[in-house]
PDB file of N, CA and C in Angstrom:
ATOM      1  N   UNK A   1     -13.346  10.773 -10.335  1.00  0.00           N
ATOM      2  CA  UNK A   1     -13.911   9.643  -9.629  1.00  0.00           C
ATOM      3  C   UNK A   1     -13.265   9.550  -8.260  1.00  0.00           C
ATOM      4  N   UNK A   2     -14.020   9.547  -7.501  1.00  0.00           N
ATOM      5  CA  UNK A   2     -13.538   9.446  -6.321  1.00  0.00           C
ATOM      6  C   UNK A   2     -14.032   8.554  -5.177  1.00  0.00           C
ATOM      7  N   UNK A   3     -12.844   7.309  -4.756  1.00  0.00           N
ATOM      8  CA  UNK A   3     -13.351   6.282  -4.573  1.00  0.00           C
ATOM      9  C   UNK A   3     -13.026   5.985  -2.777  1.00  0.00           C
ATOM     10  N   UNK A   4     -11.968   6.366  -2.455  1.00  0.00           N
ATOM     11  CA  UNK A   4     -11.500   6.507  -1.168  1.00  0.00           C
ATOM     12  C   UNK A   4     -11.931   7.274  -0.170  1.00  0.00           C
ATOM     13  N   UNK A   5     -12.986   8.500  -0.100  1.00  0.00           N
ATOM     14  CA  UNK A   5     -12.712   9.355   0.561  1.00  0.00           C
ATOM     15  C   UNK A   5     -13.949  10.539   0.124  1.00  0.00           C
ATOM     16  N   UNK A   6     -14.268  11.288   0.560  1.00  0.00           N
ATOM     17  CA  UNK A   6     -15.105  12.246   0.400  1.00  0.00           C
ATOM     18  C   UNK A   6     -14.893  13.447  -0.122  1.00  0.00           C
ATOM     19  N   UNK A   7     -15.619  13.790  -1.594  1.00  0.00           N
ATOM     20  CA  UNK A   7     -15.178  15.444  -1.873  1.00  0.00           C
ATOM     21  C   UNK A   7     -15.751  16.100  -1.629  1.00  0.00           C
ATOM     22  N   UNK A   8     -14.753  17.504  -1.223  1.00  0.00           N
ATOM     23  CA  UNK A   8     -15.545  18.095  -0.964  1.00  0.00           C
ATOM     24  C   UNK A   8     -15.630  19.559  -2.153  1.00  0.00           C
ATOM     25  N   UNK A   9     -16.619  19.941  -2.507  1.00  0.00           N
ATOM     26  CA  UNK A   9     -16.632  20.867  -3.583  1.00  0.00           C
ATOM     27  C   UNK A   9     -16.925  22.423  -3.409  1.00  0.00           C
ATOM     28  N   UNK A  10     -16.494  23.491  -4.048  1.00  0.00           N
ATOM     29  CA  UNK A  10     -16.964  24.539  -4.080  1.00  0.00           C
ATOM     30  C   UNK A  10     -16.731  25.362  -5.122  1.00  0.00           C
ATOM     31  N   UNK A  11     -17.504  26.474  -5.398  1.00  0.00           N
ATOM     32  CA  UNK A  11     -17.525  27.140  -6.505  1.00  0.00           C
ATOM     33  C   UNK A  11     -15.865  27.672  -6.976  1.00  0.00           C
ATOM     34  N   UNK A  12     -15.175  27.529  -7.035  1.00  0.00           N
ATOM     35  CA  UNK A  12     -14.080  28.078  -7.095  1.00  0.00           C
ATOM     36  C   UNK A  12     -12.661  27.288  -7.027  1.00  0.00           C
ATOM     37  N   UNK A  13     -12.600  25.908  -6.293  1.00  0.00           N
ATOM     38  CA  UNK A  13     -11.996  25.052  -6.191  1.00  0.00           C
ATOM     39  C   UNK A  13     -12.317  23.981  -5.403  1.00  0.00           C
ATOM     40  N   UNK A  14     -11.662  22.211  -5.459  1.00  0.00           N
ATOM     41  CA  UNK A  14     -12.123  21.596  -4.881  1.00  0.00           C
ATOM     42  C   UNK A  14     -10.822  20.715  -4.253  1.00  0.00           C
ATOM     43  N   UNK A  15     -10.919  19.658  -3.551  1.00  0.00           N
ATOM     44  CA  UNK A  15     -10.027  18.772  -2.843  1.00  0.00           C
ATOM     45  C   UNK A  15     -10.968  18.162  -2.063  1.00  0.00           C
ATOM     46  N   UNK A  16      -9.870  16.778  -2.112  1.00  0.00           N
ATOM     47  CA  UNK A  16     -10.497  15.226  -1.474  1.00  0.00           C
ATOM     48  C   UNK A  16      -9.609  15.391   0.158  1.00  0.00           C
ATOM     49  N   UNK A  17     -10.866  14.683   0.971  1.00  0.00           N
ATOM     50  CA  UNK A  17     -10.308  14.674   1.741  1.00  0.00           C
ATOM     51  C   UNK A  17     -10.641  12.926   1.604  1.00  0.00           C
ATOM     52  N   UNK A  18      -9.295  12.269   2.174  1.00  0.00           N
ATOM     53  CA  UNK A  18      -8.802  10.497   1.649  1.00  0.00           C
ATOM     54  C   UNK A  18      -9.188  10.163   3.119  1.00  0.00           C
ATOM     55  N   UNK A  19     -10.366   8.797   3.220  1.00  0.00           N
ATOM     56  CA  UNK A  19      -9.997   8.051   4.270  1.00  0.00           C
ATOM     57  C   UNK A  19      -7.895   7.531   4.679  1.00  0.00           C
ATOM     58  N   UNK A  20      -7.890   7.053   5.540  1.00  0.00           N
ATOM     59  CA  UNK A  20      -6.858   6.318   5.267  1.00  0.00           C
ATOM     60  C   UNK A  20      -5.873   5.404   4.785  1.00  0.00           C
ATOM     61  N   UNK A  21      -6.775   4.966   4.309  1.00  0.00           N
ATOM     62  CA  UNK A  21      -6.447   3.662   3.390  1.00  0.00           C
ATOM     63  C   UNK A  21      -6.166   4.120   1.922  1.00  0.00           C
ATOM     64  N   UNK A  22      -6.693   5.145   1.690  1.00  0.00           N
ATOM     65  CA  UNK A  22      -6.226   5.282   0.182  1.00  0.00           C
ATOM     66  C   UNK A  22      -5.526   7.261  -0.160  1.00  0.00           C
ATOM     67  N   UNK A  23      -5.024   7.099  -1.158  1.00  0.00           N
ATOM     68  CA  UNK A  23      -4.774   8.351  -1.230  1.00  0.00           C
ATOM     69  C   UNK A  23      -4.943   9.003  -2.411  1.00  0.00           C
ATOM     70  N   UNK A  24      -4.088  10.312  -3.002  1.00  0.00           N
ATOM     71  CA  UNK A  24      -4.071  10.659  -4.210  1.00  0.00           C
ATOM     72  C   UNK A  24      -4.983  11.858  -4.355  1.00  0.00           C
ATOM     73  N   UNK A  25      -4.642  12.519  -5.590  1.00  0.00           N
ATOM     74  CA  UNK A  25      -5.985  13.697  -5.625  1.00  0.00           C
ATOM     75  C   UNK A  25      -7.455  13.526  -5.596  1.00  0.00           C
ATOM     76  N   UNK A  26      -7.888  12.266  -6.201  1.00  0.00           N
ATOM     77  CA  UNK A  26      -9.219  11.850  -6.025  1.00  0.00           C
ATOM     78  C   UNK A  26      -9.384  10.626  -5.343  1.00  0.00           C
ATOM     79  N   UNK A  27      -8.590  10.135  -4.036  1.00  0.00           N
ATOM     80  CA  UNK A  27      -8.287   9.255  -3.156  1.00  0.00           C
ATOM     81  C   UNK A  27      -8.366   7.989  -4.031  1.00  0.00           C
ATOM     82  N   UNK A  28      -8.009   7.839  -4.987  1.00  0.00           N
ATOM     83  CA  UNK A  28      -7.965   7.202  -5.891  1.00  0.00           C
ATOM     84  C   UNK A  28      -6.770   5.787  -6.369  1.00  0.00           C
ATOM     85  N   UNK A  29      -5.764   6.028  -5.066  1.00  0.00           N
ATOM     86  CA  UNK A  29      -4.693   4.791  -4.725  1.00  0.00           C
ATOM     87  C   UNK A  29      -5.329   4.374  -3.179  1.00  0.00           C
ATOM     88  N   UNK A  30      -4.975   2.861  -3.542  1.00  0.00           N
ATOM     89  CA  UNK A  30      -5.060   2.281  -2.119  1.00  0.00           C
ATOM     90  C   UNK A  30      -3.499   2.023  -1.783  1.00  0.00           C
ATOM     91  N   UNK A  31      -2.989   1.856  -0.387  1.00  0.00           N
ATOM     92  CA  UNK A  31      -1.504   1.534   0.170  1.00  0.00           C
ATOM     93  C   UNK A  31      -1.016   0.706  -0.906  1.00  0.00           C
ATOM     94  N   UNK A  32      -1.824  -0.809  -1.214  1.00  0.00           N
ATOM     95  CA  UNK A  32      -1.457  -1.640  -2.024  1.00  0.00           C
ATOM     96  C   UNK A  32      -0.953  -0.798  -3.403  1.00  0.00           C
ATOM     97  N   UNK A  33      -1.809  -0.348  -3.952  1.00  0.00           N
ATOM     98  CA  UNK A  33      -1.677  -0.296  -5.445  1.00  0.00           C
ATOM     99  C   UNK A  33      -0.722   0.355  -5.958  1.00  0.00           C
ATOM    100  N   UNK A  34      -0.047   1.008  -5.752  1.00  0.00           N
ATOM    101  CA  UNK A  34       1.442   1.612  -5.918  1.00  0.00           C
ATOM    102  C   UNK A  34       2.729   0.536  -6.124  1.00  0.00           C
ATOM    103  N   UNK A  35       1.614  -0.707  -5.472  1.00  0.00           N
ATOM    104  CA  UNK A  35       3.083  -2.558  -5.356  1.00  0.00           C
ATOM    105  C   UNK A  35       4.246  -1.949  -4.593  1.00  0.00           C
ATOM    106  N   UNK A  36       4.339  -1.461  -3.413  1.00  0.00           N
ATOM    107  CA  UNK A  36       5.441  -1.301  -2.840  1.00  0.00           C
ATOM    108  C   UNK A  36       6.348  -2.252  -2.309  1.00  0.00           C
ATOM    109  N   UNK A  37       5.533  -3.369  -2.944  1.00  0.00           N
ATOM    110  CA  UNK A  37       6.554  -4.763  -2.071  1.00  0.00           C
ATOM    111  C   UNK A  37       7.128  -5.517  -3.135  1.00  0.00           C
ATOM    112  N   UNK A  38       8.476  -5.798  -3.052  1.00  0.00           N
ATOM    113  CA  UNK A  38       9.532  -6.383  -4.125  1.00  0.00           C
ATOM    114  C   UNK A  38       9.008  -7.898  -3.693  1.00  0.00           C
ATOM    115  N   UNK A  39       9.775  -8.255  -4.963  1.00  0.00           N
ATOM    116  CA  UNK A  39      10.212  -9.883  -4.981  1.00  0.00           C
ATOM    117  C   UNK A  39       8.652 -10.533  -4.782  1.00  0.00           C
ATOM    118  N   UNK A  40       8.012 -10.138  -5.511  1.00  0.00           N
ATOM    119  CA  UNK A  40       6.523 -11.335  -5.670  1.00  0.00           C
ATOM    120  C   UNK A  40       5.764 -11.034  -4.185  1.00  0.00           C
ATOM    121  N   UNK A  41       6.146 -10.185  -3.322  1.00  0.00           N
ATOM    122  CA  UNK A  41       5.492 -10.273  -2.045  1.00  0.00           C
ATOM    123  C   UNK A  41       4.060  -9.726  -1.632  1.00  0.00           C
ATOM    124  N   UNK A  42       3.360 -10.165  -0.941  1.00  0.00           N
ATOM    125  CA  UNK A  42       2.351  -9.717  -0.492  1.00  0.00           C
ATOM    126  C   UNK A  42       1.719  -8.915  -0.107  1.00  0.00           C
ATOM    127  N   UNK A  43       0.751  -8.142  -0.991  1.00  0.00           N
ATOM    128  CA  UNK A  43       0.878  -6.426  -0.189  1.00  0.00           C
ATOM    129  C   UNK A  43      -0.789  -6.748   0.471  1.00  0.00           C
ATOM    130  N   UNK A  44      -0.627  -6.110   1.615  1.00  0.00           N
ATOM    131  CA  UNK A  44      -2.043  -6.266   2.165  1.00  0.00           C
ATOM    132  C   UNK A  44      -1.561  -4.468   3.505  1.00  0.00           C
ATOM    133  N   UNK A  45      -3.048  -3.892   2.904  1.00  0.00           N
ATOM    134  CA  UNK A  45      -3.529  -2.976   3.440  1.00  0.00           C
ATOM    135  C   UNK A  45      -3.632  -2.778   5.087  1.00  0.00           C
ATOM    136  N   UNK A  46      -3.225  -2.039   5.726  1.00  0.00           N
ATOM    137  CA  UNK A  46      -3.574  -1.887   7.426  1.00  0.00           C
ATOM    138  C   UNK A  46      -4.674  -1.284   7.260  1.00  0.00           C
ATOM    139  N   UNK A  47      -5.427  -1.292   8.322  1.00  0.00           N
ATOM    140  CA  UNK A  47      -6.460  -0.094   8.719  1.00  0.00           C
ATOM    141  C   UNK A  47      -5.931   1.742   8.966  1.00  0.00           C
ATOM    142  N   UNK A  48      -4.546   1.248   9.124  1.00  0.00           N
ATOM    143  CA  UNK A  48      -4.048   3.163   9.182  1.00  0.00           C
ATOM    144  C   UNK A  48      -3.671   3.034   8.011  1.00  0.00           C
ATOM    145  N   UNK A  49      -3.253   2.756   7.063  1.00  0.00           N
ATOM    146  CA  UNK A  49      -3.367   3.227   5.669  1.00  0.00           C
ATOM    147  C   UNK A  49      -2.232   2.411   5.082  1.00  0.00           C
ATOM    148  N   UNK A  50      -1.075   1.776   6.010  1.00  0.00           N
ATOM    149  CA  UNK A  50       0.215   1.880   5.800  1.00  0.00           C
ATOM    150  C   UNK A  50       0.091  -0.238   5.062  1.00  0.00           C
ATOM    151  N   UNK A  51       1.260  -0.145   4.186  1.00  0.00           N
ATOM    152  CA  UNK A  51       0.909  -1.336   3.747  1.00  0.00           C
ATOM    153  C   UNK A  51       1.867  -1.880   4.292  1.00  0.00           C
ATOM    154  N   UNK A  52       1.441  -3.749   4.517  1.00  0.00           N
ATOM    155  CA  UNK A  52       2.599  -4.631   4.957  1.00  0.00           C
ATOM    156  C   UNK A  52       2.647  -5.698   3.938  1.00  0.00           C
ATOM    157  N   UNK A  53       4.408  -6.072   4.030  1.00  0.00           N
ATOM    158  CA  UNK A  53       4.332  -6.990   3.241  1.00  0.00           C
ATOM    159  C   UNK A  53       4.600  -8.685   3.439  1.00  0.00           C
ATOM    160  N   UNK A  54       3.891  -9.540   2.686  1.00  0.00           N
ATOM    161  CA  UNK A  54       3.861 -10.665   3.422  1.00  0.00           C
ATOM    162  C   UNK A  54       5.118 -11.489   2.561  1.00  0.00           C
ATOM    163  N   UNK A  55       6.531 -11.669   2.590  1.00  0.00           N
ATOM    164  CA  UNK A  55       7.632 -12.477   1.682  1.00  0.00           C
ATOM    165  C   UNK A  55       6.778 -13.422   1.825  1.00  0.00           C
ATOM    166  N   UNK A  56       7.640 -13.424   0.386  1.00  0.00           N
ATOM    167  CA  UNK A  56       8.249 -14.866   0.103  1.00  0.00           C
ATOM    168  C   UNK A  56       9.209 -15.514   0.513  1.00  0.00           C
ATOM    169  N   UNK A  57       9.025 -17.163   0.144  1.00  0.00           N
ATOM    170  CA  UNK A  57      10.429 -17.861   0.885  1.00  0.00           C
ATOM    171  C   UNK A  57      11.344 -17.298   0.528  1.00  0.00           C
ATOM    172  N   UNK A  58      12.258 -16.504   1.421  1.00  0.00           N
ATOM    173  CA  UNK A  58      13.920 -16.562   1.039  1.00  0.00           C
ATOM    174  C   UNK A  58      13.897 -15.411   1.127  1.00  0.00           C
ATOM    175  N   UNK A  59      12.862 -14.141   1.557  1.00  0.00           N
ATOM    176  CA  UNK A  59      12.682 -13.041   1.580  1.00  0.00           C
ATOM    177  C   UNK A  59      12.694 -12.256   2.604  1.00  0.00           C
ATOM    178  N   UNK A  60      13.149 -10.975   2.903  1.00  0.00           N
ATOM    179  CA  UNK A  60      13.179 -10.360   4.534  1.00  0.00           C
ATOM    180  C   UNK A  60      12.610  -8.657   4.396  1.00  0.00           C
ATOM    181  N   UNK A  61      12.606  -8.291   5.394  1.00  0.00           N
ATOM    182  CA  UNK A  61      12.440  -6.836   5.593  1.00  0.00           C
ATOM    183  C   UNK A  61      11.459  -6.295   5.326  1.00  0.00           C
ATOM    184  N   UNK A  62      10.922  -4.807   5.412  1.00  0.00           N
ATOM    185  CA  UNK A  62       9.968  -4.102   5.305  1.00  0.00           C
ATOM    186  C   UNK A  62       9.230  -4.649   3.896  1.00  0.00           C
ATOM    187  N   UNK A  63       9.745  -4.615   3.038  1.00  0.00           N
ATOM    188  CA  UNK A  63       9.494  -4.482   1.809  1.00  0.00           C
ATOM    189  C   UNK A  63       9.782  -5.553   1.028  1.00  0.00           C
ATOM    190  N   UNK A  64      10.174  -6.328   1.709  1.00  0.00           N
ATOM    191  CA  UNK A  64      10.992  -7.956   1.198  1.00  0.00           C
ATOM    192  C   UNK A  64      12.246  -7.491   0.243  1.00  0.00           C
ATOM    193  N   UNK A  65      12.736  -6.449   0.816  1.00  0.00           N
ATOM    194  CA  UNK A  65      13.642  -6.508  -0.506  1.00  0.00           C
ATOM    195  C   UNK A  65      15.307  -7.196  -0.082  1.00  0.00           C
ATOM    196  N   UNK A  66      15.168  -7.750   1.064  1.00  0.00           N
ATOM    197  CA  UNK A  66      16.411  -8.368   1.680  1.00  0.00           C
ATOM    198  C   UNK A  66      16.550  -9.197   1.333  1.00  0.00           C
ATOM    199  N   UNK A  67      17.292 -10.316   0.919  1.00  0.00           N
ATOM    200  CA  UNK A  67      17.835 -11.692   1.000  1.00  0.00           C
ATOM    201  C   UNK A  67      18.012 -11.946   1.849  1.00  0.00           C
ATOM    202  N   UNK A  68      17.562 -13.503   2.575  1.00  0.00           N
ATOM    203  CA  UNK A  68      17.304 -14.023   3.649  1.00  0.00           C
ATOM    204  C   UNK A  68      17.815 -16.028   3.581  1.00  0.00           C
ATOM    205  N   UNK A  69      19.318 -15.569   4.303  1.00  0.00           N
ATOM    206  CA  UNK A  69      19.849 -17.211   4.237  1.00  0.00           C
ATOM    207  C   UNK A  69      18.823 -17.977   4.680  1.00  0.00           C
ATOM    208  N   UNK A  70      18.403 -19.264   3.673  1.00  0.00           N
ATOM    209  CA  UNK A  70      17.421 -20.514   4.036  1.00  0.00           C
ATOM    210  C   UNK A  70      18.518 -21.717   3.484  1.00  0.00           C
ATOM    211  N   UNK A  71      18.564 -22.729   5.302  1.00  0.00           N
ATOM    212  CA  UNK A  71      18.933 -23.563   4.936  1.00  0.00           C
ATOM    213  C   UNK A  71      18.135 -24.633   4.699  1.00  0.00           C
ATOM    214  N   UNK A  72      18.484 -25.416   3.828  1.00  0.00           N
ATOM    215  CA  UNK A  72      17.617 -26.343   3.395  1.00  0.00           C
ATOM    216  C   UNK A  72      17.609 -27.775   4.005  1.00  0.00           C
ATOM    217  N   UNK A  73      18.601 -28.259   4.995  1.00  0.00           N
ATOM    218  CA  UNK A  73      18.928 -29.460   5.455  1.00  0.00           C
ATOM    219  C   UNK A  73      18.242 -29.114   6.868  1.00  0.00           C
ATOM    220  N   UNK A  74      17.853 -30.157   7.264  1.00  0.00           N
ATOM    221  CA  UNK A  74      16.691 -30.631   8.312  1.00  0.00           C
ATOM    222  C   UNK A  74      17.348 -31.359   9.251  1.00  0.00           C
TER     223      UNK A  74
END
């Protein structure tokens, strides 16, 4: 099944070629679906393929996997 991307076939062997957004032998992962983002965070897809992640409160970095001092007094 091939959901990302276009196959291409021939008598003898075949391979996907993957839009960007998704990958795999039958383009069959999107950036998201692998969950590359820790701590409950938000995975949302770019148009170049690459995923970003949106923390949570108290969360930092690429991947949210930082701890991030929140003070709580106003």
């Amino acid at each position: 099944r091939n959901i990302g991307g276009t196959q291409f076939c021939d008598t003898e062997s075949w391979y996907c070629e993957c839009l960007k957004t998704h990958s795999g032998d039958l383009c069959q992962f999107t950036a998201c679906e692998r969950s590359p983002c820790g701590h409950g965070a938000t995975c949302v897809p770019k148009p170049s393929g690459d995923p970003v992640c949106l923390c949570p409160y108290g969360r930092a970095g690429v991947l949210c996997l930082d701890g991030k001092y929140v003070n709580s007094q106003l």
